[in-house]
C-alpha atoms as a PDB file:
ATOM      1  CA  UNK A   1     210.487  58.208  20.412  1.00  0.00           C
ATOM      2  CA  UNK A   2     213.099  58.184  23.032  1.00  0.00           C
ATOM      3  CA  UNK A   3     213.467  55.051  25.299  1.00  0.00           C
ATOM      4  CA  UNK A   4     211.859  54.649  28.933  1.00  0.00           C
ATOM      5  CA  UNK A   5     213.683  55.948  31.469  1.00  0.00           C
ATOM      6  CA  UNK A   6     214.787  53.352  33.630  1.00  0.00           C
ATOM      7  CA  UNK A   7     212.532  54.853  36.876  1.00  0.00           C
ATOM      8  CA  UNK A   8     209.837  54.533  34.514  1.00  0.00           C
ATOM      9  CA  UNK A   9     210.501  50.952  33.589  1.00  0.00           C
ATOM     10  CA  UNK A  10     211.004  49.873  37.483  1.00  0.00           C
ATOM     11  CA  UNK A  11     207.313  51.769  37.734  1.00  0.00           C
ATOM     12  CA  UNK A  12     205.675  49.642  34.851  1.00  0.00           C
ATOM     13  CA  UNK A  13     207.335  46.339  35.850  1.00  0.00           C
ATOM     14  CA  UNK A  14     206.262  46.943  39.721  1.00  0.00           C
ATOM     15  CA  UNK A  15     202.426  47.963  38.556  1.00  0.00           C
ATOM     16  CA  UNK A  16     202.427  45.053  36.115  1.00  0.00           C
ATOM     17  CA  UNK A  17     203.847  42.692  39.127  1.00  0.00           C
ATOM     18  CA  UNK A  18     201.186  44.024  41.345  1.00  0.00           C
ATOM     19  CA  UNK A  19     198.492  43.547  38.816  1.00  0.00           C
ATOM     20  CA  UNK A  20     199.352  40.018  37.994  1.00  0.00           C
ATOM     21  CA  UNK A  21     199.051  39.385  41.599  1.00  0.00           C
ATOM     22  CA  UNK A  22     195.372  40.571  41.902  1.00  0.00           C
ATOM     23  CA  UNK A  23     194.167  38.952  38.703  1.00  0.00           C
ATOM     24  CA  UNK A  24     195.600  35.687  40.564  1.00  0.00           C
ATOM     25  CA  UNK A  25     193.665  36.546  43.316  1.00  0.00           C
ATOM     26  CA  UNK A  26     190.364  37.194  41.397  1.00  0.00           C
ATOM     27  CA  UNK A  27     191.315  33.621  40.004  1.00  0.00           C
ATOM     28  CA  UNK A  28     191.731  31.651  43.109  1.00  0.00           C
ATOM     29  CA  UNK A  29     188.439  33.367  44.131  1.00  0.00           C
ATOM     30  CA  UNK A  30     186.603  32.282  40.686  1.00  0.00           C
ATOM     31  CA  UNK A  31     187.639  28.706  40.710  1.00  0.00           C
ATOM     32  CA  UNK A  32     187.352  28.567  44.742  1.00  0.00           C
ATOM     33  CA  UNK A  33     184.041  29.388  43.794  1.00  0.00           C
ATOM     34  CA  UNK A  34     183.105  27.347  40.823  1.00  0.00           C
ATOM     35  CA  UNK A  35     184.692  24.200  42.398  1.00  0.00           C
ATOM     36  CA  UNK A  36     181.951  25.115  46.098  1.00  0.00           C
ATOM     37  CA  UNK A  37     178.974  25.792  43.337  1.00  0.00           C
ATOM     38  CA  UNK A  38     179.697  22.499  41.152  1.00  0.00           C
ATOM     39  CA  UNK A  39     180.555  20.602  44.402  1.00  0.00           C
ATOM     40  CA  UNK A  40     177.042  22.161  45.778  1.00  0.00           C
ATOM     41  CA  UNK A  41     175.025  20.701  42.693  1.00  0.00           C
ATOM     42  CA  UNK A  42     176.752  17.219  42.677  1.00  0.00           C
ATOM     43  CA  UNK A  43     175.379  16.192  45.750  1.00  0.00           C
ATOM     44  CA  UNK A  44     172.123  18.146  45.472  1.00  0.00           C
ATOM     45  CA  UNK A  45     171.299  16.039  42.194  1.00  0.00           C
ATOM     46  CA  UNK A  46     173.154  13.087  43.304  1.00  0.00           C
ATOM     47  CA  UNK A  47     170.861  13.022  46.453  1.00  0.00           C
ATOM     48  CA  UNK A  48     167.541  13.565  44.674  1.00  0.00           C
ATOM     49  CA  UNK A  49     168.969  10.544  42.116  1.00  0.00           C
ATOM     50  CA  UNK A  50     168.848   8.623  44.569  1.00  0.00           C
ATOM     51  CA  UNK A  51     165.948   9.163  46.375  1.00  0.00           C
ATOM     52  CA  UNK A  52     163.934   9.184  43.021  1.00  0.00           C
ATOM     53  CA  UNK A  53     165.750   5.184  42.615  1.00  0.00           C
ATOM     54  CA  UNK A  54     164.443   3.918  45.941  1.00  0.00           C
ATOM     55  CA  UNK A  55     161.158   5.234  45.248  1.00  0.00           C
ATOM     56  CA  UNK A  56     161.203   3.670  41.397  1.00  0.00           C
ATOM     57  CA  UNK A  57     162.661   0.424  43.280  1.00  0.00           C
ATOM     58  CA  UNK A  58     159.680   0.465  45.535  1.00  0.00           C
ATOM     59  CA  UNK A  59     157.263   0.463  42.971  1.00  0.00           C
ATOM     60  CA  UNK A  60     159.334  -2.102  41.015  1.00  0.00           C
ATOM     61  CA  UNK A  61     159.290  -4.759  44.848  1.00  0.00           C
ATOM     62  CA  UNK A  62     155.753  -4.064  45.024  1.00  0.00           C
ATOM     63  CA  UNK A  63     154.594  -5.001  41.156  1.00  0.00           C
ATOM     64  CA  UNK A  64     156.986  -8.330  41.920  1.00  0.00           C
ATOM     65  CA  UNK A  65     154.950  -8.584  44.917  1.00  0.00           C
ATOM     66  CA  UNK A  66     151.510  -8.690  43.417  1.00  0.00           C
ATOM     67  CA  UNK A  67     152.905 -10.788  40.916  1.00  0.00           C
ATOM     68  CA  UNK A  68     154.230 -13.106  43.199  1.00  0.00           C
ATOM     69  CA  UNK A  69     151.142 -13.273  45.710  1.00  0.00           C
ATOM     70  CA  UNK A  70     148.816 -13.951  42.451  1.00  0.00           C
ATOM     71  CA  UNK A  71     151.080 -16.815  41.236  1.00  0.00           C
ATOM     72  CA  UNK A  72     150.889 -18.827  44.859  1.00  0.00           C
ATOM     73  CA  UNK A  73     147.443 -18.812  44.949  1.00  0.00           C
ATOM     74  CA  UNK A  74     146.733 -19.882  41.343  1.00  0.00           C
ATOM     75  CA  UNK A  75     149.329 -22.441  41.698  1.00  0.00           C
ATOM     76  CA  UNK A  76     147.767 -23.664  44.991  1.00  0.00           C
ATOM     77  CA  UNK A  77     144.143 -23.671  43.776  1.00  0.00           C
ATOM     78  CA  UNK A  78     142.699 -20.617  45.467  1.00  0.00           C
ATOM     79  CA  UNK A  79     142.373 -18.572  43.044  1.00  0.00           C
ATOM     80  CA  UNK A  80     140.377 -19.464  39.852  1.00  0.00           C
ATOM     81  CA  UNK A  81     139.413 -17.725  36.400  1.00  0.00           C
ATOM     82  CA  UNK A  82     136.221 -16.635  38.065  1.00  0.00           C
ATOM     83  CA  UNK A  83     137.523 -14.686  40.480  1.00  0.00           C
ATOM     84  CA  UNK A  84     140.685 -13.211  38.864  1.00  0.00           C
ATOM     85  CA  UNK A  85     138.795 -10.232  37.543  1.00  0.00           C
ATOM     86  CA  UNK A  86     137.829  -9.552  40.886  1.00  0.00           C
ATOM     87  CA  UNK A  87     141.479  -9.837  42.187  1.00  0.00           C
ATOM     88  CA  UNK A  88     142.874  -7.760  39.803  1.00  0.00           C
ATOM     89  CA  UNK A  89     140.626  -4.746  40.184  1.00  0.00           C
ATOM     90  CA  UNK A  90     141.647  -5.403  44.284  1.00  0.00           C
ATOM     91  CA  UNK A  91     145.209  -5.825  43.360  1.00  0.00           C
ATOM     92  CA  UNK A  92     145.144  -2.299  40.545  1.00  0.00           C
ATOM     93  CA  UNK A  93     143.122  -0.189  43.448  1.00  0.00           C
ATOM     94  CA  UNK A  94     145.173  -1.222  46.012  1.00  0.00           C
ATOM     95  CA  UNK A  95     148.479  -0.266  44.145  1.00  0.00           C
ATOM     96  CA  UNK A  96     147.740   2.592  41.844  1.00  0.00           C
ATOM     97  CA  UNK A  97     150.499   2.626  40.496  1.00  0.00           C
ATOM     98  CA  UNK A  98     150.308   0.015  38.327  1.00  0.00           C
ATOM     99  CA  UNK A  99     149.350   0.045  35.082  1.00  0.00           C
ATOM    100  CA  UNK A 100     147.793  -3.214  34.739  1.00  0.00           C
ATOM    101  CA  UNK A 101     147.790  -7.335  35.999  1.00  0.00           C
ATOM    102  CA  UNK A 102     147.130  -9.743  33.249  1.00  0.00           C
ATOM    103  CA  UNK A 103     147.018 -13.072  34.206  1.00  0.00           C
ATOM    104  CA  UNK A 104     147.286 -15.946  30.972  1.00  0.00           C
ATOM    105  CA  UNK A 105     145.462 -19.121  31.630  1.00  0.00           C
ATOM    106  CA  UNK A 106     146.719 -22.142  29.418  1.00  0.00           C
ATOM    107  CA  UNK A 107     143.100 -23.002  28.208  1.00  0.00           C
ATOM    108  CA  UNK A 108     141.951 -26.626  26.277  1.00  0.00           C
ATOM    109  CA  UNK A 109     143.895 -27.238  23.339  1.00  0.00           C
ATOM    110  CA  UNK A 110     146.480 -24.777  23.620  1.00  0.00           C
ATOM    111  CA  UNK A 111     144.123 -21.487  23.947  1.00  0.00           C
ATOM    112  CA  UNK A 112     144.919 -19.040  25.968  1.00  0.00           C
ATOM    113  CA  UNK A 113     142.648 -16.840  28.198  1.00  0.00           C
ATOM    114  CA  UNK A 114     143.994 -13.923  29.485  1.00  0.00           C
ATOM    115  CA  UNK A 115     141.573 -11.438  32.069  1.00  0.00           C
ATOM    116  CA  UNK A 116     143.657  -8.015  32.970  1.00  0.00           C
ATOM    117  CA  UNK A 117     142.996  -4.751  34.819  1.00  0.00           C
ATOM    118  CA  UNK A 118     144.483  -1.765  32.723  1.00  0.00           C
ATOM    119  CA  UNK A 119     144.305   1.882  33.180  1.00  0.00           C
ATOM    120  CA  UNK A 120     142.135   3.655  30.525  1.00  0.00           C
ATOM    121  CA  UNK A 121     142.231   7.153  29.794  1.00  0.00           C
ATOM    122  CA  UNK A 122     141.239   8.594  33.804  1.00  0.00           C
ATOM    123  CA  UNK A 123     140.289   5.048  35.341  1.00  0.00           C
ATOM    124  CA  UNK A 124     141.094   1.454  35.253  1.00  0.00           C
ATOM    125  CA  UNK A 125     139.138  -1.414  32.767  1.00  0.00           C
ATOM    126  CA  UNK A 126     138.584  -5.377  33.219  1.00  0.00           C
ATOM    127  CA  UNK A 127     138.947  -6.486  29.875  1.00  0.00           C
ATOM    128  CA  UNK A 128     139.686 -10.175  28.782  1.00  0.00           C
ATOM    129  CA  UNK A 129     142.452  -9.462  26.203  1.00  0.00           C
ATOM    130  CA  UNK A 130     142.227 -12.844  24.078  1.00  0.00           C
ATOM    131  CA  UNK A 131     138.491 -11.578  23.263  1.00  0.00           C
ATOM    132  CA  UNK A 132     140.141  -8.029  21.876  1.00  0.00           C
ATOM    133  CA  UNK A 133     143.308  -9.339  20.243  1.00  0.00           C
ATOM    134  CA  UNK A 134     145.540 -13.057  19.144  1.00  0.00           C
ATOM    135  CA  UNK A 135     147.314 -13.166  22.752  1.00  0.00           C
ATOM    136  CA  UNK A 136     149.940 -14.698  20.909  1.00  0.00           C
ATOM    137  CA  UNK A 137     150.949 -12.058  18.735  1.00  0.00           C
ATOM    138  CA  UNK A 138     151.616  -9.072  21.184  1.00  0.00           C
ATOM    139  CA  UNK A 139     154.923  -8.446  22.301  1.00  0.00           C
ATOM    140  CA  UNK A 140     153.732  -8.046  25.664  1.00  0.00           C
ATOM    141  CA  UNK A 141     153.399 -12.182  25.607  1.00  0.00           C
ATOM    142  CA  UNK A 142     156.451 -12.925  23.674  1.00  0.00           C
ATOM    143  CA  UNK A 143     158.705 -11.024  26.363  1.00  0.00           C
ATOM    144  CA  UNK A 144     156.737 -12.687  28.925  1.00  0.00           C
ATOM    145  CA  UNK A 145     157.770 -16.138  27.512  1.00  0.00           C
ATOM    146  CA  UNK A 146     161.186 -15.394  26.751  1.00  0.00           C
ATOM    147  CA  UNK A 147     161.484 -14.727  30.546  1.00  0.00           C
ATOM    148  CA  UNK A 148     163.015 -18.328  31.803  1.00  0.00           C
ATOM    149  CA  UNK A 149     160.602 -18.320  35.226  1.00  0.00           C
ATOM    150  CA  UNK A 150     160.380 -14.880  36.262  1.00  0.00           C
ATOM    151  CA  UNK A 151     161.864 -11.275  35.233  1.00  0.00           C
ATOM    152  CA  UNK A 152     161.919  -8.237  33.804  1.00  0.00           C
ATOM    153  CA  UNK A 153     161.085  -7.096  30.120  1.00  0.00           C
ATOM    154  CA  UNK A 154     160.754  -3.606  28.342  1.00  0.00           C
ATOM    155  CA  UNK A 155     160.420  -1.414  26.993  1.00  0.00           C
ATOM    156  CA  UNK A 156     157.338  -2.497  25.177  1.00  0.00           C
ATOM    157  CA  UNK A 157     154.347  -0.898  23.757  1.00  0.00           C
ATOM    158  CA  UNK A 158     151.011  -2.150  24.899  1.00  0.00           C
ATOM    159  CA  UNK A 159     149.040  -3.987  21.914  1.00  0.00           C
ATOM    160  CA  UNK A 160     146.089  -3.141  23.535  1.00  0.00           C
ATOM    161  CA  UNK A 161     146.425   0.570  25.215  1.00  0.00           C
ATOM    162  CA  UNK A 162     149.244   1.816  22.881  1.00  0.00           C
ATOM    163  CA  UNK A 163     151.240   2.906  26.704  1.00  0.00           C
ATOM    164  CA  UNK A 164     155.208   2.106  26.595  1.00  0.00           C
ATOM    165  CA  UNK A 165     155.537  -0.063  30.087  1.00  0.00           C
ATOM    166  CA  UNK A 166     158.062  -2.255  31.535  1.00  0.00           C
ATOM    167  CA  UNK A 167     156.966  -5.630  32.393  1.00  0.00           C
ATOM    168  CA  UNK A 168     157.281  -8.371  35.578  1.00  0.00           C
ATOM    169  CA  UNK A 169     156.174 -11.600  34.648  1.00  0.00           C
ATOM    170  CA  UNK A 170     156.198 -15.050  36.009  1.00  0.00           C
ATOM    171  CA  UNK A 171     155.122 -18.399  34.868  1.00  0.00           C
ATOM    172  CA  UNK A 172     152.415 -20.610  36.710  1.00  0.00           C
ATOM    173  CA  UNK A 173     151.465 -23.874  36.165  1.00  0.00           C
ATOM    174  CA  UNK A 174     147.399 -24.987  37.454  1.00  0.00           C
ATOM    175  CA  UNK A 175     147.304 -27.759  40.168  1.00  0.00           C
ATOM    176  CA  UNK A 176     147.792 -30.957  38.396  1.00  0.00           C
ATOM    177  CA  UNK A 177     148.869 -29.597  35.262  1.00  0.00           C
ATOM    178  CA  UNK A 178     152.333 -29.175  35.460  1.00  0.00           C
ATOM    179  CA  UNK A 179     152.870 -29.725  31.766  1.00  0.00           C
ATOM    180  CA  UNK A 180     150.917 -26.299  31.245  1.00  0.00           C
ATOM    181  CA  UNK A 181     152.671 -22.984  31.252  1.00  0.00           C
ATOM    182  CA  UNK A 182     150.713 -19.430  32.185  1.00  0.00           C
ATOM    183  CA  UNK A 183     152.294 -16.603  33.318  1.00  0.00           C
ATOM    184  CA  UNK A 184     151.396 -13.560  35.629  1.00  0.00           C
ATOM    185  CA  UNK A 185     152.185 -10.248  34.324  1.00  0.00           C
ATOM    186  CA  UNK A 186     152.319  -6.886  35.942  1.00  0.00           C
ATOM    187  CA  UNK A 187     153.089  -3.516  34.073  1.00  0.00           C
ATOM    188  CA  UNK A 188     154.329   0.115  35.196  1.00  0.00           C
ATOM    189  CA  UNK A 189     153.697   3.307  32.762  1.00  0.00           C
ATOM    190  CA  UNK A 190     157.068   4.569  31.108  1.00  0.00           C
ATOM    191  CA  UNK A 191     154.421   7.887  31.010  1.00  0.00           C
ATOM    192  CA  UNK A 192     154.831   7.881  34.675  1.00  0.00           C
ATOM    193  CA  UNK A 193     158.481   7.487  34.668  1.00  0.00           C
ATOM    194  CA  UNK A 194     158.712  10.351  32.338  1.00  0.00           C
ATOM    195  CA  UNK A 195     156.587  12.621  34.453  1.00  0.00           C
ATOM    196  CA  UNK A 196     159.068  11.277  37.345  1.00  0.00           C
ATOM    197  CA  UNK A 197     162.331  12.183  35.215  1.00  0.00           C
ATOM    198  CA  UNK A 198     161.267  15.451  34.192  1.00  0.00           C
ATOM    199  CA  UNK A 199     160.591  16.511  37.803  1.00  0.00           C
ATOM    200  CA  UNK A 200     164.246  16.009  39.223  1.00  0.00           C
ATOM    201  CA  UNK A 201     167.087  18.682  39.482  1.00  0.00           C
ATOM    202  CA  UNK A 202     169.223  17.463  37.261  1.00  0.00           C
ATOM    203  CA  UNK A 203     166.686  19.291  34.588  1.00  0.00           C
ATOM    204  CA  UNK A 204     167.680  22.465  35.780  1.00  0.00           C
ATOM    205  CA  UNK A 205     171.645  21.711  34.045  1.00  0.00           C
ATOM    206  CA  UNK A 206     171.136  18.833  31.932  1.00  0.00           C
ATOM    207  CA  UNK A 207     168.430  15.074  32.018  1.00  0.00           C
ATOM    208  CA  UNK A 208     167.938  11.907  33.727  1.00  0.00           C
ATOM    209  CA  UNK A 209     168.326   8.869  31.873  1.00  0.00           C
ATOM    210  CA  UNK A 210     166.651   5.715  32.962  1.00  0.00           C
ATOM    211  CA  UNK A 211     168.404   2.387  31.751  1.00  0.00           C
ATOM    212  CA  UNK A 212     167.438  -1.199  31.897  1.00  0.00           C
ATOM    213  CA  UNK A 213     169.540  -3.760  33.560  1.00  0.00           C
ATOM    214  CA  UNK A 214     170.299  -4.876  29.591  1.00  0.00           C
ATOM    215  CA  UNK A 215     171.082  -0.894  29.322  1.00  0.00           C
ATOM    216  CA  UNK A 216     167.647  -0.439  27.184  1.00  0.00           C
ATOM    217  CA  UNK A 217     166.612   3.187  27.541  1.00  0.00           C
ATOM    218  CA  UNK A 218     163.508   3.340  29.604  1.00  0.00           C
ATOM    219  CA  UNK A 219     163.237   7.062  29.691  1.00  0.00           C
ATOM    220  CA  UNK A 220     165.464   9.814  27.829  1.00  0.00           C
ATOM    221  CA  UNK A 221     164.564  13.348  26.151  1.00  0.00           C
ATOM    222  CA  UNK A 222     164.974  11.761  23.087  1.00  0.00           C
ATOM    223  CA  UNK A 223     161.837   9.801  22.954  1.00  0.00           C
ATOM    224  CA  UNK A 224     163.739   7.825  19.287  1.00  0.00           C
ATOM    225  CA  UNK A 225     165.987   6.303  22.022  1.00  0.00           C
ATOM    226  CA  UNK A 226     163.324   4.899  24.363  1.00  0.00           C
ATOM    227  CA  UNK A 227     161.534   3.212  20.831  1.00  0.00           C
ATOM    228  CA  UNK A 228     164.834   1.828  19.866  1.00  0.00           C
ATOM    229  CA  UNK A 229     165.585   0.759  23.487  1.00  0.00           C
ATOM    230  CA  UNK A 230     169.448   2.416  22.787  1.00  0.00           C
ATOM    231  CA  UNK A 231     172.012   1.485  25.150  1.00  0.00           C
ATOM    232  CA  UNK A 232     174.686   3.469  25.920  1.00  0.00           C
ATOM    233  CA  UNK A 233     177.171   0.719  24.004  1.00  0.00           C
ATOM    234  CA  UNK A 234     175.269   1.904  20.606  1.00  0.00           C
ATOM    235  CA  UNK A 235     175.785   5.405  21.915  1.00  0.00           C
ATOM    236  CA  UNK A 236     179.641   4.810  22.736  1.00  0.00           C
ATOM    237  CA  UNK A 237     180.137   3.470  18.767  1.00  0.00           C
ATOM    238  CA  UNK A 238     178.103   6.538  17.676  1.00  0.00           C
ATOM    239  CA  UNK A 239     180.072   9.102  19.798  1.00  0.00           C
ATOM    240  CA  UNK A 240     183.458   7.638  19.792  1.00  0.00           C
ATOM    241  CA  UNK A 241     183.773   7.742  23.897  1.00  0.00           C
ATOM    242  CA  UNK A 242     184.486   4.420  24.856  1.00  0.00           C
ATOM    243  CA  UNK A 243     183.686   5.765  28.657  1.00  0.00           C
ATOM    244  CA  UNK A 244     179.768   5.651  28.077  1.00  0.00           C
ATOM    245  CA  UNK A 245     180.662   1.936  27.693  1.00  0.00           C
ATOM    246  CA  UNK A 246     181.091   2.021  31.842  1.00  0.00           C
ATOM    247  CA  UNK A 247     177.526   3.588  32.244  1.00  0.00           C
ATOM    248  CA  UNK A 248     175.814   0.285  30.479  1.00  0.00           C
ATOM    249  CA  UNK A 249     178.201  -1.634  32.828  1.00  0.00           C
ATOM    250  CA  UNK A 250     177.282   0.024  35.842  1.00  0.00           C
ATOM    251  CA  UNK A 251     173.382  -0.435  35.154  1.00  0.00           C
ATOM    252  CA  UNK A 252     174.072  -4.041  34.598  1.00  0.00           C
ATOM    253  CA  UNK A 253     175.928  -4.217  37.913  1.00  0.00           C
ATOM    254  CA  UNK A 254     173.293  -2.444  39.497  1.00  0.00           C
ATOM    255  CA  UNK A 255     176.152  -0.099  41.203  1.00  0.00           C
ATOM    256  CA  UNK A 256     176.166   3.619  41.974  1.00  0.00           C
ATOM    257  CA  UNK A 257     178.535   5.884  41.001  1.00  0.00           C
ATOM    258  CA  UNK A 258     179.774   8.630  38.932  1.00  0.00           C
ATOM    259  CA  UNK A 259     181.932   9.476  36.025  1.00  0.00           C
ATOM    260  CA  UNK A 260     182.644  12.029  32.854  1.00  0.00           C
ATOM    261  CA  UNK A 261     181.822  11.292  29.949  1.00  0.00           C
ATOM    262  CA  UNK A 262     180.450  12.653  26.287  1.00  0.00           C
ATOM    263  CA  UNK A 263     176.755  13.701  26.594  1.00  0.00           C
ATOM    264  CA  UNK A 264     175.801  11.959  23.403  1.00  0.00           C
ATOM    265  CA  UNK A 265     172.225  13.785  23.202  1.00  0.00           C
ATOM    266  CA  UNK A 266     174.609  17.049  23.392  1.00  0.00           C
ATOM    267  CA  UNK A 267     177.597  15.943  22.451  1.00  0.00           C
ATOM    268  CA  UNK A 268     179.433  17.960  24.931  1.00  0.00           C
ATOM    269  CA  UNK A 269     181.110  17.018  28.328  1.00  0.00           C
ATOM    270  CA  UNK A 270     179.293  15.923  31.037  1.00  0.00           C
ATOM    271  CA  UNK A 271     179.200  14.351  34.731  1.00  0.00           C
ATOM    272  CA  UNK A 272     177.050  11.070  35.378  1.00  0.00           C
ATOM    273  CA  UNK A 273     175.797  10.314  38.497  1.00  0.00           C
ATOM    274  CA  UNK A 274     174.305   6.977  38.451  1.00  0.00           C
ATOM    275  CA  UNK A 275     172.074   5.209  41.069  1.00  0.00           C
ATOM    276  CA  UNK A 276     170.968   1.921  41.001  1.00  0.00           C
ATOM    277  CA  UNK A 277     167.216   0.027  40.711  1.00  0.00           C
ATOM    278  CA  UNK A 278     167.914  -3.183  42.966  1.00  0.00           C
ATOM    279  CA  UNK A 279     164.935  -4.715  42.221  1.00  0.00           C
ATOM    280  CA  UNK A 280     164.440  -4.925  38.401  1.00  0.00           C
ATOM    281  CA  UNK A 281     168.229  -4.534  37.422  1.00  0.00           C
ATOM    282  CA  UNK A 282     169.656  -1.233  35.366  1.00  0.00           C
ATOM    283  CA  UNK A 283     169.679   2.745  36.859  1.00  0.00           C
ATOM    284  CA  UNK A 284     168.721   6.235  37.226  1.00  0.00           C
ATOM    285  CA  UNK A 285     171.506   8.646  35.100  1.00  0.00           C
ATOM    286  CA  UNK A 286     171.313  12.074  35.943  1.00  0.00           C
ATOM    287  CA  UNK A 287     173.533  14.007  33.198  1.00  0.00           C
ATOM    288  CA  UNK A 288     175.375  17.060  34.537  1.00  0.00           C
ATOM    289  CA  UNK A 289     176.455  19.599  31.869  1.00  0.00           C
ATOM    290  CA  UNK A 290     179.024  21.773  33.531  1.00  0.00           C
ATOM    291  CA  UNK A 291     179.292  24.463  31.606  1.00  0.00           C
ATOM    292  CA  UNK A 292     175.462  25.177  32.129  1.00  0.00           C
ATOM    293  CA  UNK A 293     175.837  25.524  35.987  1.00  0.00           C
ATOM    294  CA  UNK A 294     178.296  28.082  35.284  1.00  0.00           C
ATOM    295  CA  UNK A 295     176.896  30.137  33.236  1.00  0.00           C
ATOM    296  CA  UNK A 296     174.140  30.020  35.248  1.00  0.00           C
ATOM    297  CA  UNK A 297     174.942  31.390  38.419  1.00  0.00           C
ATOM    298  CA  UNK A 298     175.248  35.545  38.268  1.00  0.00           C
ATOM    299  CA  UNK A 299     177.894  35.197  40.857  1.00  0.00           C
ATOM    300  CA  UNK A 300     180.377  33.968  38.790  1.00  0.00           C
ATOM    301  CA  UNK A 301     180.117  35.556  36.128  1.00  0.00           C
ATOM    302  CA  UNK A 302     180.467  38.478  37.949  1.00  0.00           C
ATOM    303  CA  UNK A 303     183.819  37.415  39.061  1.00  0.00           C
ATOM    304  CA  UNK A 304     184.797  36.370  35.034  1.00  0.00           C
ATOM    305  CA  UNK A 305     183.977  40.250  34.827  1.00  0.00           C
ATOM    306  CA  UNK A 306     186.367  41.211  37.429  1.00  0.00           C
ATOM    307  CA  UNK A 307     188.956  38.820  36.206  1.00  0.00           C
ATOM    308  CA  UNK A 308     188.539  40.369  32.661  1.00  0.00           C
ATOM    309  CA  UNK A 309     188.965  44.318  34.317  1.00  0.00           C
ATOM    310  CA  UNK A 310     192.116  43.297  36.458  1.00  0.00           C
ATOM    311  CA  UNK A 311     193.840  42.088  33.129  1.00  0.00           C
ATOM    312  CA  UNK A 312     192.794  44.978  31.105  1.00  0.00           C
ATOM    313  CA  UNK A 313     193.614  47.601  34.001  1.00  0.00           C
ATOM    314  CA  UNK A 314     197.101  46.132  34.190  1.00  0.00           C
ATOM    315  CA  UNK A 315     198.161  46.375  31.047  1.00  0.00           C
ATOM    316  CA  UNK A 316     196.587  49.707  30.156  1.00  0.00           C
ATOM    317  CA  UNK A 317     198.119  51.136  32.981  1.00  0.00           C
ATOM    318  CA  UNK A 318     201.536  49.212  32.060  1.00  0.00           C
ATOM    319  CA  UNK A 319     201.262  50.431  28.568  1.00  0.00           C
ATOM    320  CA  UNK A 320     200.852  53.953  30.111  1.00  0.00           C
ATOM    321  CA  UNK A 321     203.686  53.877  32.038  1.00  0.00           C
ATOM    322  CA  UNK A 322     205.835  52.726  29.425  1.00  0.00           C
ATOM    323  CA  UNK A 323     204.744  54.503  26.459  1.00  0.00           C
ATOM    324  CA  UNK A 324     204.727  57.739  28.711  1.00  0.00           C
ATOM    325  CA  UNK A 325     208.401  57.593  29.845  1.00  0.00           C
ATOM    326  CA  UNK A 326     208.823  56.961  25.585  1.00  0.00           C
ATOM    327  CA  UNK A 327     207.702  60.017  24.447  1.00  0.00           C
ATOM    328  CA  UNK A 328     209.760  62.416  26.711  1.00  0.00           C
END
């Protein structure tokens, strides 16, 4: 085979030129338009995020409110065990979305008595839980005294229902007995903060992750995690990524923001958007996966495609040229 003529060579180097030139265009198109598309989803989920936070925040201000309201008057006398069944049905119907009031009365000789209004099945029940089960022993009541005055406990299962809820709970004392501790306890449905998780966007390219102020998980795909009450220190030993240690940090803060990190249901790299629960402590985590809004939108693969053609047109038609002018 004879060597390229030098006209031939000038060709191959000028179409070779020309097509490095449009596969860098095709480029600066692809990653013009991944950076728009990614940019696009950030603040579509990041906005939903939050939205989805104020409205579990509401919920969270009004259970503290109930809470609160049924304290005063038991503390101030106008509200007695006869009526609290009563009150708590008013209390449940006028804020659905509770799961249930209990309210623990420190009875003679160290009983307790302890009326509540709980969902059941498609309704609500007035049951007096130290008839149906020792008080004492739940874990319900043992978070509930652990709380120095008033706060925030969960996840917990319900002795009683079998429901995972987060609790508010405050202590009371009865006019005159001061010495005597009860508490007020209000409950919301981790059920219905699943059903709220699954329904936001960041589904579509990854999961929402609900923490605790403590960085318990509240909700997560991985049900395991929400039974173990993980935190996403456990998950950073796990993992090795240090960087999940920030998204515990952050709930505890109760601060927004965002950051990548190591999926560690996945294991592969993802964007957190966090946004905080005011109320109660801890936040809402939606987990981005990247790759998956990539490879999801037609567009861009389209333009992988025409990335891939440009490189394979230039050097076939390089290789032509040259191998061409080698053979004459």
């Amino acid at each position: 085979m004879s060597p390229c003529s030098p006209r031939r060579a000038v060709a191959a180097e000028l179409v070779l030129s020309l097509g490095l030139v449009l596969v860098a265009l095709h480029a600066r198109e692809f990653f013009r338009a991944r950076a728009a598309l990614l940019r696009a989803v950030y603040e579509d989920v990041a906005s939903a995020t939050r939205a989805a936070a104020a409205a579990v925040d509401g919920d969270h201000r009004e259970c503290m409110a109930v809470v609160r309201s049924l304290v005063a008057d038991l503390e101030a006398g106008r509200l007695a065990l006869d009526g609290v069944e009563r009150r708590l049905a008013s209390e449940t119907a006028t804020h659905p979305h509770l799961f249930g009031v209990v309210v623990v009365f420190p009875g003679s000789g160290g009983t307790l008595l302890a009326p509540a209004n709980l969902r059941a099945g498609q309704g609500r029940s007035s049951v007096r839980l130290d008839r149906v089960l020792d008080v004492r022993a739940t874990d319900w009541y043992a978070a509930a005294i652990a709380i120095a005055g008033a706060g925030w406990s969960g996840p917990i299962r319900g002795s009683y229902t079998g429901h995972y809820i987060v609790l508010y709970c405050e202590a009371w004392s009865p006019p005159g007995r001061e010495d005597a501790r009860g508490h007020v306890c209000a409950s919301l449905s981790l059920h219905d903060l699943e059903a709220l998780r699954q329904s936001l966007p960041a589904g579509r390219f990854g999961y929402t992750w609900v923490l605790s102020r403590e960085g318990r998980s509240l909700s997560h795909p991985k049900v395991d995690w929400v039974r173990t009450a993980r935190t996403p220190d456990q998950l950073a030993e796990e993992t090795g990524d240090a960087r999940l240690r920030e998204v515990g940090r952050r709930a505890a803060d109760g601060v927004a923001g965002s950051l990548q990190a190591t999926d560690p249901l996945t294991g592969r790299e993802a964007v957190m958007i966090q946004a905080p629960l005011p109320a109660s402590g801890g936040s809402l985590v939606a987990v981005i996966l990247r790759d998956d809004i990539v490879a999801a939108e037609p567009s861009l693969r389209r333009r992988q495609i025409d990335i891939v053609v440009a490189v394979l047109a230039t050097l076939t038609a390089t290789a032509g040229l040259l191998l061409a002018g080698g053979r004459r």
